[in-house]
C-alpha atoms as a PDB file:
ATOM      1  CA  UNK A   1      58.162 172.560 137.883  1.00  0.00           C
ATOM      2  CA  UNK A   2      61.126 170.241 137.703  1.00  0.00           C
ATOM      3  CA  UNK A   3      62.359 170.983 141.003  1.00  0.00           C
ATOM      4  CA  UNK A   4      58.741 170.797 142.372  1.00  0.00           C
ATOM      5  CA  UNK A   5      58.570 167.138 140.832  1.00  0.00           C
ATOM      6  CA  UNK A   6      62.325 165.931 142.361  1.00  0.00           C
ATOM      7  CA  UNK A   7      61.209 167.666 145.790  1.00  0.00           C
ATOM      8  CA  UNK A   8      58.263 165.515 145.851  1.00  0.00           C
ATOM      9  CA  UNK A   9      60.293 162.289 144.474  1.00  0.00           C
ATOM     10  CA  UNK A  10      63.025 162.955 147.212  1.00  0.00           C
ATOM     11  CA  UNK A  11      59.668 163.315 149.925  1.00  0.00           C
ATOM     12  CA  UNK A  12      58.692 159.781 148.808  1.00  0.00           C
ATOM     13  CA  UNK A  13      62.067 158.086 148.720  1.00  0.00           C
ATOM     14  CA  UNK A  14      62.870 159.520 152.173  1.00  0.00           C
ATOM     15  CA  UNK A  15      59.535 158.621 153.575  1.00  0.00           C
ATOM     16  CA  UNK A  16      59.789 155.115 151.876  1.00  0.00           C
ATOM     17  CA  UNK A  17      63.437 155.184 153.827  1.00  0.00           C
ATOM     18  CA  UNK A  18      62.306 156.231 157.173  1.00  0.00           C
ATOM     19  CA  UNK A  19      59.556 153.449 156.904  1.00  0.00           C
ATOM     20  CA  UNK A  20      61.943 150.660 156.015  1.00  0.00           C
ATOM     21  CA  UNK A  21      64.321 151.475 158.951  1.00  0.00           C
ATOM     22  CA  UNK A  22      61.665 151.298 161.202  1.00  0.00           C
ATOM     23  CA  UNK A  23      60.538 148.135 159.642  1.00  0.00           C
ATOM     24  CA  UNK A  24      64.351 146.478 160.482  1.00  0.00           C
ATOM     25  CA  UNK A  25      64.900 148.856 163.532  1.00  0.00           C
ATOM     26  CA  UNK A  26      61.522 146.629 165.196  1.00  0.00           C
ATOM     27  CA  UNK A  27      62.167 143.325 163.987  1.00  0.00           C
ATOM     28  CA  UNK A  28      65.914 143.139 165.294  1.00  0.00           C
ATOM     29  CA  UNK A  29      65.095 144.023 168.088  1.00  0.00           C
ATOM     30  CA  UNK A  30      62.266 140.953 168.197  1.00  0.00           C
ATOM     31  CA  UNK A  31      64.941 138.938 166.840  1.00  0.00           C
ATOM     32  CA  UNK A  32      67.257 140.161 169.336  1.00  0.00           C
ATOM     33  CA  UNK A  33      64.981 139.633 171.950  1.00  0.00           C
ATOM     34  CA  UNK A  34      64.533 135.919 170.966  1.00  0.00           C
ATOM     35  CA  UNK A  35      68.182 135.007 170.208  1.00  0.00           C
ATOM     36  CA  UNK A  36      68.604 136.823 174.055  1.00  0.00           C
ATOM     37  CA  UNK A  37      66.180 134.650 175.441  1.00  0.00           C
ATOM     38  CA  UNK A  38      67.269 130.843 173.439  1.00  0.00           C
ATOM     39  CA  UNK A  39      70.965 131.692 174.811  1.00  0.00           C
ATOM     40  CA  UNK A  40      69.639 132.027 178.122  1.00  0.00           C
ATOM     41  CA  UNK A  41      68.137 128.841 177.983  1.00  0.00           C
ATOM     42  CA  UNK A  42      71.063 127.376 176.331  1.00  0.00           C
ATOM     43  CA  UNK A  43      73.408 128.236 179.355  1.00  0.00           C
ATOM     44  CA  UNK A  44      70.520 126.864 181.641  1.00  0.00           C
ATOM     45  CA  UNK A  45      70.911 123.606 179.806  1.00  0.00           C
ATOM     46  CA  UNK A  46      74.786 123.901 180.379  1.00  0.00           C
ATOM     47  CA  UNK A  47      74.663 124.347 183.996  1.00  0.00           C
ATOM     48  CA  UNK A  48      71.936 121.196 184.685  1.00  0.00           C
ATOM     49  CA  UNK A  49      74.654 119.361 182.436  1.00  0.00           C
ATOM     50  CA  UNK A  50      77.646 120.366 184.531  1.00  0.00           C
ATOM     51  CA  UNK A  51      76.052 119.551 187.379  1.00  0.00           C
ATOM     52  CA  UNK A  52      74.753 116.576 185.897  1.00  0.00           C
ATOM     53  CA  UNK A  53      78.740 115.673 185.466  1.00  0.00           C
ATOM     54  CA  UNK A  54      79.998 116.812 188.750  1.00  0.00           C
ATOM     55  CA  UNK A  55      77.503 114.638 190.513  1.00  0.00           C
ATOM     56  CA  UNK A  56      78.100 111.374 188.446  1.00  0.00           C
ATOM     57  CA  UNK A  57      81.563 111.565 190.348  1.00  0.00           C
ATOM     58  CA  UNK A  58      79.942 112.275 193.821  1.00  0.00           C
ATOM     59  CA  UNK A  59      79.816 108.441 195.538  1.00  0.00           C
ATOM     60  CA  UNK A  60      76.632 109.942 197.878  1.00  0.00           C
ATOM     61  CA  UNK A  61      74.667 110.737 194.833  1.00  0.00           C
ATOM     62  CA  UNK A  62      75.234 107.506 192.966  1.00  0.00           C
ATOM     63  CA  UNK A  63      74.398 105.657 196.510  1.00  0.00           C
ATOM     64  CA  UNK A  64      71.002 108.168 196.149  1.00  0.00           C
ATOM     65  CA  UNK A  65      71.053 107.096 192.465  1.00  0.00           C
ATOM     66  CA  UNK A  66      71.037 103.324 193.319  1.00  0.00           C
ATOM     67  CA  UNK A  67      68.582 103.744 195.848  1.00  0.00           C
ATOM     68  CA  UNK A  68      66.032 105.485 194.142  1.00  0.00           C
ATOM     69  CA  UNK A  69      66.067 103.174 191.161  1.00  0.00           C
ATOM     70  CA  UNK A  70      65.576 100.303 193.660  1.00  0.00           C
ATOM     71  CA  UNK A  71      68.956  98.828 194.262  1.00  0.00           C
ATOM     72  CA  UNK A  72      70.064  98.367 198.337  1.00  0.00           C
ATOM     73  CA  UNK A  73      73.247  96.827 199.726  1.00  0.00           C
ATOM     74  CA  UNK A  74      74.950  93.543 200.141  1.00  0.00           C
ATOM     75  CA  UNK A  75      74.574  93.641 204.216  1.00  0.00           C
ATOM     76  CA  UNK A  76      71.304  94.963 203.590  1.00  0.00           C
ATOM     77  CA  UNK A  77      67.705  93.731 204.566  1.00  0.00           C
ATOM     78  CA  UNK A  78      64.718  94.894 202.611  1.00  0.00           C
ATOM     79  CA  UNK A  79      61.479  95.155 204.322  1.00  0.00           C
ATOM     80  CA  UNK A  80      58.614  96.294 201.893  1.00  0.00           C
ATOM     81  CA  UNK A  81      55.213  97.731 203.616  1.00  0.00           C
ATOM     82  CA  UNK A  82      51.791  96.638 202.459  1.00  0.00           C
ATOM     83  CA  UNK A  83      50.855  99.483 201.475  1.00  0.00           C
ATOM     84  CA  UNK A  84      53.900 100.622 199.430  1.00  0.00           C
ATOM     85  CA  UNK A  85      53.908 102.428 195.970  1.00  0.00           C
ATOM     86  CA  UNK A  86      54.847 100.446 192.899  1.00  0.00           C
ATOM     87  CA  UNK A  87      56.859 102.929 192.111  1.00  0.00           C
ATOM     88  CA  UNK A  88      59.685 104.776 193.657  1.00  0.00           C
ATOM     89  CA  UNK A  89      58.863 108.026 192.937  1.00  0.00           C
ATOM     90  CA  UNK A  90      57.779 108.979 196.593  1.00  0.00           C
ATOM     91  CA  UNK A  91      61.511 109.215 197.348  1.00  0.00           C
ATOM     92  CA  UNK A  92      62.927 110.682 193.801  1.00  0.00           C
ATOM     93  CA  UNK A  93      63.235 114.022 192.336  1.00  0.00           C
ATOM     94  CA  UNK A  94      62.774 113.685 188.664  1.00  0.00           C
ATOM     95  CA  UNK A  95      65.817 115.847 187.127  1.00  0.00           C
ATOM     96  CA  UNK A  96      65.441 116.832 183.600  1.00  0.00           C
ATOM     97  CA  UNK A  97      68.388 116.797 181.235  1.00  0.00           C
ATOM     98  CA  UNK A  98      68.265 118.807 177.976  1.00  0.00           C
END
């Protein structure tokens, strides 16, 4: 009877155990899984910032800068169309910083 009733105990608590690993098994791997995929943006963020940097030091893309914010040169003439947008954003690609 006793070892009938510690059998059955030892059935529960290693049921009870397989459920509970399961349990953690699943969520670190969601966990994982999300950690994986924030990191990955992270180091997307890092790369549009280092090339963020090594352009800042590039003459042609400050020129391209200047332009597209509406600034032309000393020996320059501006001639503005009619029909021109208010804003510059014809000529512009909108980069997004993190």
């Amino acid at each position: 009877m006793l070892t009938s009733l510690l059998a059955g105990l030892g059935i529960v608590q290693l049921s009870f155990q397989l459920g509970l690993m399961t349990y953690r098994s699943i969520t670190w791997t969601q966990e994982t899984r999300a950690a994986q995929t924030r990191v990955q943006g992270l180091e997307r963020d890092v790369q549009v910032l280092q090339d963020a940097e090594r352009a800042a030091n590039d003459p042609v893309y400050l020129e391209q800068l200047a332009r597209c914010q509406g600034f032309v040169g000393a020996k320059e003439t501006v001639v503005v169309s009619p029909t021109a947008p208010s804003t510059p954003s014809e000529n512009c690609n909108a980069r997004r910083l993190p």
